[in-house]
PDB file of N, CA and C in Angstrom:
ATOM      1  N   UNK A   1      13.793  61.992 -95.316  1.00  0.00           N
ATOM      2  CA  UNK A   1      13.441  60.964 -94.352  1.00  0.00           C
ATOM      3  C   UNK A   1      14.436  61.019 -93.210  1.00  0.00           C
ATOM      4  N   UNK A   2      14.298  60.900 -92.229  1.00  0.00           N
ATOM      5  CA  UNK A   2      15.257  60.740 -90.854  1.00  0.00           C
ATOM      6  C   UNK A   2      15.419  59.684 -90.309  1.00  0.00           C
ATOM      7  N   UNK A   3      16.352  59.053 -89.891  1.00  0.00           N
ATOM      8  CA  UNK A   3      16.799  58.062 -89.687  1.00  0.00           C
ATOM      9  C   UNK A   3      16.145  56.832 -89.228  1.00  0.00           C
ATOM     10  N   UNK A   4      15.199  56.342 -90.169  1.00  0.00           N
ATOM     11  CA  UNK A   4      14.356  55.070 -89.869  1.00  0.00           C
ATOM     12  C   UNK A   4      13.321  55.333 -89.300  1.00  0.00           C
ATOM     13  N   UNK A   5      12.448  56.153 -89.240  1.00  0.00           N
ATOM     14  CA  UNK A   5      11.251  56.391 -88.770  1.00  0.00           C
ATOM     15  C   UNK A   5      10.185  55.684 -89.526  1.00  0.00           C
ATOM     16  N   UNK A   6       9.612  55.014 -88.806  1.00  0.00           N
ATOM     17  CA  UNK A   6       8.757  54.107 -89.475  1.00  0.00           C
ATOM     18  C   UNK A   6       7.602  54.806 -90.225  1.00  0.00           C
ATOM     19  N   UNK A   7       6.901  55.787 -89.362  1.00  0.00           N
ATOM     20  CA  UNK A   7       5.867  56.593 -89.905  1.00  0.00           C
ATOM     21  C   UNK A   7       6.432  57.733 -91.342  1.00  0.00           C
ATOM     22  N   UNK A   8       7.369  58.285 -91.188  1.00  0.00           N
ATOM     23  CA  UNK A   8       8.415  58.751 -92.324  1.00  0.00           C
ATOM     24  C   UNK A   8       8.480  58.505 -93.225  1.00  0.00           C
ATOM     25  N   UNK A   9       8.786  56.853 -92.900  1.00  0.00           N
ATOM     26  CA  UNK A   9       8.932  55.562 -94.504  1.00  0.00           C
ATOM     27  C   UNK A   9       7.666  55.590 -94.924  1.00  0.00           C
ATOM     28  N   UNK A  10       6.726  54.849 -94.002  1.00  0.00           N
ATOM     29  CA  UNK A  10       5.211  54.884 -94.835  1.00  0.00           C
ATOM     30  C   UNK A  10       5.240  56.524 -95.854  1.00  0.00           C
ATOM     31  N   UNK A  11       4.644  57.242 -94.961  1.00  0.00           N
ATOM     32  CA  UNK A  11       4.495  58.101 -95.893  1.00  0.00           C
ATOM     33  C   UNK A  11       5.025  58.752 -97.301  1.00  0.00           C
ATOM     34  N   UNK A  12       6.371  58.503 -96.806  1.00  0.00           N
ATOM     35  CA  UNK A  12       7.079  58.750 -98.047  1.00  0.00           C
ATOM     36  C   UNK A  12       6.797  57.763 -99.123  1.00  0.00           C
ATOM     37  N   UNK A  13       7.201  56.212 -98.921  1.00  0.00           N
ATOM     38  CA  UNK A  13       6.687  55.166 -99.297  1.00  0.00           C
ATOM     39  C   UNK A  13       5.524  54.984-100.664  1.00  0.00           C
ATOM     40  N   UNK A  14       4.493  55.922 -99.445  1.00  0.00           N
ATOM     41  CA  UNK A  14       3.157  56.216-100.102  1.00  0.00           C
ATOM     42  C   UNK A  14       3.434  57.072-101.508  1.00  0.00           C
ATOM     43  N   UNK A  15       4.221  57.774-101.719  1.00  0.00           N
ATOM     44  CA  UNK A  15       4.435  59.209-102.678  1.00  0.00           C
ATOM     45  C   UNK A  15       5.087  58.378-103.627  1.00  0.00           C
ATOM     46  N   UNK A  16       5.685  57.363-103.884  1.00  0.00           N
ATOM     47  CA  UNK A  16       6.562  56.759-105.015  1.00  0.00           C
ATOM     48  C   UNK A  16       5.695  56.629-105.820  1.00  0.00           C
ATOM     49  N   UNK A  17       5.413  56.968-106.641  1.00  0.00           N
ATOM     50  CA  UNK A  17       4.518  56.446-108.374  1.00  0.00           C
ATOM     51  C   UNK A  17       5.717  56.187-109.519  1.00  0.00           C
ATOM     52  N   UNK A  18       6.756  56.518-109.307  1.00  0.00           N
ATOM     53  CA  UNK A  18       7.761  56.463-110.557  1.00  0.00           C
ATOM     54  C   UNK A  18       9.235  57.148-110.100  1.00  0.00           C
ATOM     55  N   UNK A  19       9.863  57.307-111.037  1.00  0.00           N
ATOM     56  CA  UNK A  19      10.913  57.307-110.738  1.00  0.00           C
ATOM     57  C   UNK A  19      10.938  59.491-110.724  1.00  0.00           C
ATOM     58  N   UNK A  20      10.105  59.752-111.554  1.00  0.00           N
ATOM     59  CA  UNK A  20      10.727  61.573-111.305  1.00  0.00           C
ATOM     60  C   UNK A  20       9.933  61.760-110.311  1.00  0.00           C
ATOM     61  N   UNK A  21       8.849  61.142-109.278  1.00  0.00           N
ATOM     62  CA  UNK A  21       8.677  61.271-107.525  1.00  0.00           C
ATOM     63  C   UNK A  21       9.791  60.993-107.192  1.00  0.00           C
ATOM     64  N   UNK A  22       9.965  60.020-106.947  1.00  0.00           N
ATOM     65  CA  UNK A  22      11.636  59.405-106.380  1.00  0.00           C
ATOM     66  C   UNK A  22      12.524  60.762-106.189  1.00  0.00           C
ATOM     67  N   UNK A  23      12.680  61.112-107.146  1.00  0.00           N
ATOM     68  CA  UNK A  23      13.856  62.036-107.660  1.00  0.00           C
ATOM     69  C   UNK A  23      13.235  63.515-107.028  1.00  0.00           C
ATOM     70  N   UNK A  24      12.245  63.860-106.900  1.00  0.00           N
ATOM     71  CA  UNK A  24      11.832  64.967-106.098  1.00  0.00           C
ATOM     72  C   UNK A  24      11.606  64.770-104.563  1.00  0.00           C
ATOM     73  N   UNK A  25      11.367  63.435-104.236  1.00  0.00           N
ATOM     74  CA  UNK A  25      10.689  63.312-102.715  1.00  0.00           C
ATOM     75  C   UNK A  25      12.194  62.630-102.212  1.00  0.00           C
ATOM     76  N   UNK A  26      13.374  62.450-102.907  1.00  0.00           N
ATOM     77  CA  UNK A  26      14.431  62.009-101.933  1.00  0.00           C
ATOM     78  C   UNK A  26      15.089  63.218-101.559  1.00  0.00           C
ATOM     79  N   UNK A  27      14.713  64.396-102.255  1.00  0.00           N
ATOM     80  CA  UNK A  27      15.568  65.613-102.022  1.00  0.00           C
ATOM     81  C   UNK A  27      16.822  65.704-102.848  1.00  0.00           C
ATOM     82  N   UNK A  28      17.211  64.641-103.979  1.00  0.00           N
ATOM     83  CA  UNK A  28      18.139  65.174-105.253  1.00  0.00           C
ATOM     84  C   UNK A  28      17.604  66.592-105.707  1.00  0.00           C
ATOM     85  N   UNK A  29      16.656  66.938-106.126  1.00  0.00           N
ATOM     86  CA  UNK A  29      16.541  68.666-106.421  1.00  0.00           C
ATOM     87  C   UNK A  29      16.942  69.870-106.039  1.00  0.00           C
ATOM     88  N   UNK A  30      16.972  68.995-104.374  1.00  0.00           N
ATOM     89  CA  UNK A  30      17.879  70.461-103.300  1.00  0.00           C
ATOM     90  C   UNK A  30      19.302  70.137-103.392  1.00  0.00           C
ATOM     91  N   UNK A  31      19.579  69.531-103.722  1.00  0.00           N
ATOM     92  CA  UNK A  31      21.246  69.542-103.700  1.00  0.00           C
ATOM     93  C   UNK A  31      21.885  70.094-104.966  1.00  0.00           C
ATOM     94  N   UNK A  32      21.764  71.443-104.630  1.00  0.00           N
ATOM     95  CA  UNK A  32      21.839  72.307-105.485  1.00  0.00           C
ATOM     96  C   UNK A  32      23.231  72.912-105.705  1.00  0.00           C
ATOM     97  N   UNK A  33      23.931  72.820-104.343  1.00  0.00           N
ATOM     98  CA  UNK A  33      25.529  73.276-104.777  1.00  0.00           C
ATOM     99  C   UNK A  33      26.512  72.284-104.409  1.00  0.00           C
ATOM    100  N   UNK A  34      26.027  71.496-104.881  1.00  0.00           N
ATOM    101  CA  UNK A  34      26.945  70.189-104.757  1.00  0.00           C
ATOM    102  C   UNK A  34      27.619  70.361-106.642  1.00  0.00           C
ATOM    103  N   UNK A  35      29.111  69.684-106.365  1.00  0.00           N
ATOM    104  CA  UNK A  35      29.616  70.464-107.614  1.00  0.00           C
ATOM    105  C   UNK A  35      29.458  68.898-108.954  1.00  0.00           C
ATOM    106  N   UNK A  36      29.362  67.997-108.420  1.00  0.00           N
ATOM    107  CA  UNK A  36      28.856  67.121-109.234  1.00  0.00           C
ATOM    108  C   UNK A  36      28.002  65.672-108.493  1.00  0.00           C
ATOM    109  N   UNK A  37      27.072  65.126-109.508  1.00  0.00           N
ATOM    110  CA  UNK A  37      26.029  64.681-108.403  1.00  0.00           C
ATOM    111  C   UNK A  37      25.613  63.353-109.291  1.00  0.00           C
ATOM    112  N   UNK A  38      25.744  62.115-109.255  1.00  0.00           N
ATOM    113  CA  UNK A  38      25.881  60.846-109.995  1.00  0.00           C
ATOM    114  C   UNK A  38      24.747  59.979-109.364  1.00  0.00           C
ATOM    115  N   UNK A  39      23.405  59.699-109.950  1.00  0.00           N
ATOM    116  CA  UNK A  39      23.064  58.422-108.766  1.00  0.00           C
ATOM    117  C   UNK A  39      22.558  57.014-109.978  1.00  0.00           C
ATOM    118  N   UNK A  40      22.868  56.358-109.569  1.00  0.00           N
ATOM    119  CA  UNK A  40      22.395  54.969-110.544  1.00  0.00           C
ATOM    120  C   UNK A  40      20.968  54.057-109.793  1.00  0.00           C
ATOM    121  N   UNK A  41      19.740  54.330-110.204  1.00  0.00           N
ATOM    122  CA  UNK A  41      18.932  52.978-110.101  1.00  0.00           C
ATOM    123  C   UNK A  41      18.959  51.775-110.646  1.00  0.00           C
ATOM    124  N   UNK A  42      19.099  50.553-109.899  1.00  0.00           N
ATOM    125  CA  UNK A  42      19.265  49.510-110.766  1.00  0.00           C
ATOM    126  C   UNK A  42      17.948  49.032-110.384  1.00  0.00           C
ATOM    127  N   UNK A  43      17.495  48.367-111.931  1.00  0.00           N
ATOM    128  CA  UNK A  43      16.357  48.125-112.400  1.00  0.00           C
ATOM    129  C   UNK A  43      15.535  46.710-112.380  1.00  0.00           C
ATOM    130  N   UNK A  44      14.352  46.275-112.437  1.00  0.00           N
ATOM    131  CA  UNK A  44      13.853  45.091-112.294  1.00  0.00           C
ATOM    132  C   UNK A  44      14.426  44.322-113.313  1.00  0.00           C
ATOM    133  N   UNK A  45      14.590  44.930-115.084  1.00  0.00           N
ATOM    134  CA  UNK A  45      15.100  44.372-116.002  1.00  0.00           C
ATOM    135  C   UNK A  45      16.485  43.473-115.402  1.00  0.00           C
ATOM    136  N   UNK A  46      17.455  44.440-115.086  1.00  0.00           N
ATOM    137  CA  UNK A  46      18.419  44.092-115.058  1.00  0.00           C
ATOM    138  C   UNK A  46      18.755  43.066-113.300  1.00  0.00           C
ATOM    139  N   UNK A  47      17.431  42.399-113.578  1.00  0.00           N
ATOM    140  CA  UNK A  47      16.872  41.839-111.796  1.00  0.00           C
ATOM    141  C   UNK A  47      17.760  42.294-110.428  1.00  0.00           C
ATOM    142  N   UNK A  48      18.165  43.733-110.301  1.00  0.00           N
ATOM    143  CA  UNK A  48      18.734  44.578-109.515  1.00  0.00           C
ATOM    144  C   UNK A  48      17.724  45.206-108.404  1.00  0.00           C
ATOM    145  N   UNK A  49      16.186  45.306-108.537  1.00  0.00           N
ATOM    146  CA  UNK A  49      15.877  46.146-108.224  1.00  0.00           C
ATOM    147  C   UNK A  49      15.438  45.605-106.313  1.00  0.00           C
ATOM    148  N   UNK A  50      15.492  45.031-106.212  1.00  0.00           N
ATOM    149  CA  UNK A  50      14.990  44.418-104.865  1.00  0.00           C
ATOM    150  C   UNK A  50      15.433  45.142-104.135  1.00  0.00           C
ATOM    151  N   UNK A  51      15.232  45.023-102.590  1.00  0.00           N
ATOM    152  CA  UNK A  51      15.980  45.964-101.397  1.00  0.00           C
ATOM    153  C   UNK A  51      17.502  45.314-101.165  1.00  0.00           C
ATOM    154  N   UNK A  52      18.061  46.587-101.796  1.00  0.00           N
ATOM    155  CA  UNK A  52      19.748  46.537-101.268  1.00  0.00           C
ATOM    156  C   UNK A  52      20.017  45.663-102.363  1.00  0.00           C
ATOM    157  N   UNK A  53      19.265  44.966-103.764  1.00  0.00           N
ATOM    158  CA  UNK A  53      19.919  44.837-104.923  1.00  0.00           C
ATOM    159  C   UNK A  53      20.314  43.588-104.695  1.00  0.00           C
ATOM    160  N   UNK A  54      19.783  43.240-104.192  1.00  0.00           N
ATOM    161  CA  UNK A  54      20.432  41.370-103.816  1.00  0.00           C
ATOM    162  C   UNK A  54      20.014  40.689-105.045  1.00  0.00           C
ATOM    163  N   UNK A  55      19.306  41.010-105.680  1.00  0.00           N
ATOM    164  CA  UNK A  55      18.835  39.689-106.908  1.00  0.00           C
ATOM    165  C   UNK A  55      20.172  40.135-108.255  1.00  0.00           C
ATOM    166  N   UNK A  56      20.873  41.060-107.684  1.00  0.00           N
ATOM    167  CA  UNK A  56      22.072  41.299-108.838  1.00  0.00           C
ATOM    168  C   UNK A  56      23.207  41.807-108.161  1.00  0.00           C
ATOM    169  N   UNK A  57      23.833  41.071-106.818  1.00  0.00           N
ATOM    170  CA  UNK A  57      25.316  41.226-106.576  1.00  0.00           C
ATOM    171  C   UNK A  57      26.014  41.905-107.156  1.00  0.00           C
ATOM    172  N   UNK A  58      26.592  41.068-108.344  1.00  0.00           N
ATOM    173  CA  UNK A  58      27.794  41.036-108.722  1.00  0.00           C
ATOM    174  C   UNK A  58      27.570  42.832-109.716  1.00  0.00           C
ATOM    175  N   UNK A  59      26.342  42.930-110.527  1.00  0.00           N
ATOM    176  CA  UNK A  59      26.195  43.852-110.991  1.00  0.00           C
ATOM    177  C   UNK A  59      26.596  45.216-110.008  1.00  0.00           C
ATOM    178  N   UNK A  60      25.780  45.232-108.901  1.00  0.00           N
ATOM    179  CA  UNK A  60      25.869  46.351-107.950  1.00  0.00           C
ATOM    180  C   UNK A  60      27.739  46.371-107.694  1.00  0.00           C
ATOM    181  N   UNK A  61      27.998  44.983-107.157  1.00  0.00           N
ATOM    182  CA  UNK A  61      29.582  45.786-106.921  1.00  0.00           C
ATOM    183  C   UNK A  61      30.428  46.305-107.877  1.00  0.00           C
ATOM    184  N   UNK A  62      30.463  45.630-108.827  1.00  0.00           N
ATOM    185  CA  UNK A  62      30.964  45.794-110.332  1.00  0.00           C
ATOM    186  C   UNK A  62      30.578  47.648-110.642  1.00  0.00           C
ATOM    187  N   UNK A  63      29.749  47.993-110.256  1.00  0.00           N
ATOM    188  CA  UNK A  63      28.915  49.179-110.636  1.00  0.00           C
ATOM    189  C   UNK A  63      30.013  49.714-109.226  1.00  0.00           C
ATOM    190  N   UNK A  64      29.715  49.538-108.137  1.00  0.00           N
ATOM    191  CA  UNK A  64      30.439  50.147-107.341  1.00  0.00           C
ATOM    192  C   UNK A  64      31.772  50.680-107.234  1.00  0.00           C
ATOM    193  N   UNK A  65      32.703  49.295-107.514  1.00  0.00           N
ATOM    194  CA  UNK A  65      34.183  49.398-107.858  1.00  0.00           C
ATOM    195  C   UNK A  65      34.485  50.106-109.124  1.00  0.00           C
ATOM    196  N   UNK A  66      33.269  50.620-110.100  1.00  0.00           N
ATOM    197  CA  UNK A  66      33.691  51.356-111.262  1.00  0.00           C
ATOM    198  C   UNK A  66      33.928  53.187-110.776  1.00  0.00           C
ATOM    199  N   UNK A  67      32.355  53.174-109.661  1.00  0.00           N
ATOM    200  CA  UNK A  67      32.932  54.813-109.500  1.00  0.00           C
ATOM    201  C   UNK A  67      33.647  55.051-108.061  1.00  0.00           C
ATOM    202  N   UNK A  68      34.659  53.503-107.548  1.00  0.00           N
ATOM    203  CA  UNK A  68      35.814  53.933-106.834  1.00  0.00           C
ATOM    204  C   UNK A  68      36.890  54.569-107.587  1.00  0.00           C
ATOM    205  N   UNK A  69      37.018  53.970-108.550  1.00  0.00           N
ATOM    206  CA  UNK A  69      37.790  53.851-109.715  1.00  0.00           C
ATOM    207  C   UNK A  69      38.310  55.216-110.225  1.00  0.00           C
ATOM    208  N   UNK A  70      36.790  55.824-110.804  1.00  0.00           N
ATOM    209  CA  UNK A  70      36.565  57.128-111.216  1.00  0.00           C
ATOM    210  C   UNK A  70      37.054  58.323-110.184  1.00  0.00           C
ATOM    211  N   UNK A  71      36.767  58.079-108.871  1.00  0.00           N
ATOM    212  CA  UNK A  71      36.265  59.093-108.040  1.00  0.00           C
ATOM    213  C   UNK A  71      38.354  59.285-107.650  1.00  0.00           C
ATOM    214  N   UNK A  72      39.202  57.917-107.189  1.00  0.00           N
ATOM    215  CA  UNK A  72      40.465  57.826-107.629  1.00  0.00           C
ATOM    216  C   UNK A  72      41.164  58.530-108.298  1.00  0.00           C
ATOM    217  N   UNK A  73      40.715  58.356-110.183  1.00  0.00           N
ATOM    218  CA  UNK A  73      41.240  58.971-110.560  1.00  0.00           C
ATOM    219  C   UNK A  73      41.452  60.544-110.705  1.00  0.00           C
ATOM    220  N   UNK A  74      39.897  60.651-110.632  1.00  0.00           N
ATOM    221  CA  UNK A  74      39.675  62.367-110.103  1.00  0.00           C
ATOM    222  C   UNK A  74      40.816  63.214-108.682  1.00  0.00           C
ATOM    223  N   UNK A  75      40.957  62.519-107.746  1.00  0.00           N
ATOM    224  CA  UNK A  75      41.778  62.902-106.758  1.00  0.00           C
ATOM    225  C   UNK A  75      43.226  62.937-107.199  1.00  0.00           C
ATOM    226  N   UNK A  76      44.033  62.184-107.916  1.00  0.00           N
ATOM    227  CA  UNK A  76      44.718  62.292-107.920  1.00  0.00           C
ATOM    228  C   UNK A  76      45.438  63.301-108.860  1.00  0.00           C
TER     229      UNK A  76
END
C-alpha cells in the first residue's frame, strides 16, 4: 500500500478474508532477508482489535515496552 491512498486501501481492504491474506497482501512474505521478523495481531478476544487498538491501551503498550525491552537487550 503507499502512503494513504484511498483507492489502495479499498482495494486492498477488499482482499482481507483472514488473517494468512493479511499476511500475504501486507508483503510479510517478501521480506525475505530481513534477519529476524516479529509481528503481533491483537485480537477481538483480547478487545484489542479496533483501529490503532484503542479498546486495549494498556495491553498494546505493555506489549510494546516488552519488545523495547528485548530489542535493548539484544544491542547491548
Amino acid at each position: 500500500m503507499s502512503n494513504g491512498n484511498l483507492d489502495e486501501i479499498k482495494e486492498f481492504a477488499g482482499k482481507l478474508t483472514g488473517i494468512k491474506v493479511w499476511e500475504k497482501e501486507s508483503g510479510i512474505d517478501s521480506l525475505t532477508n530481513v534477519k529476524s521478523l516479529t509481528y503481533r495481531m491483537f485480537t477481538t478476544k483480547e478487545n484489542a482489535a479496533s483501529h490503532c487498538n484503542t479498546g486495549n491501551p494498556k495491553l498494546v503498550l505493555d506489549t510494546i515496552i516488552s519488545w523495547i525491552k528485548i530489542i535493548k537487550k539484544r544491542t547491548m
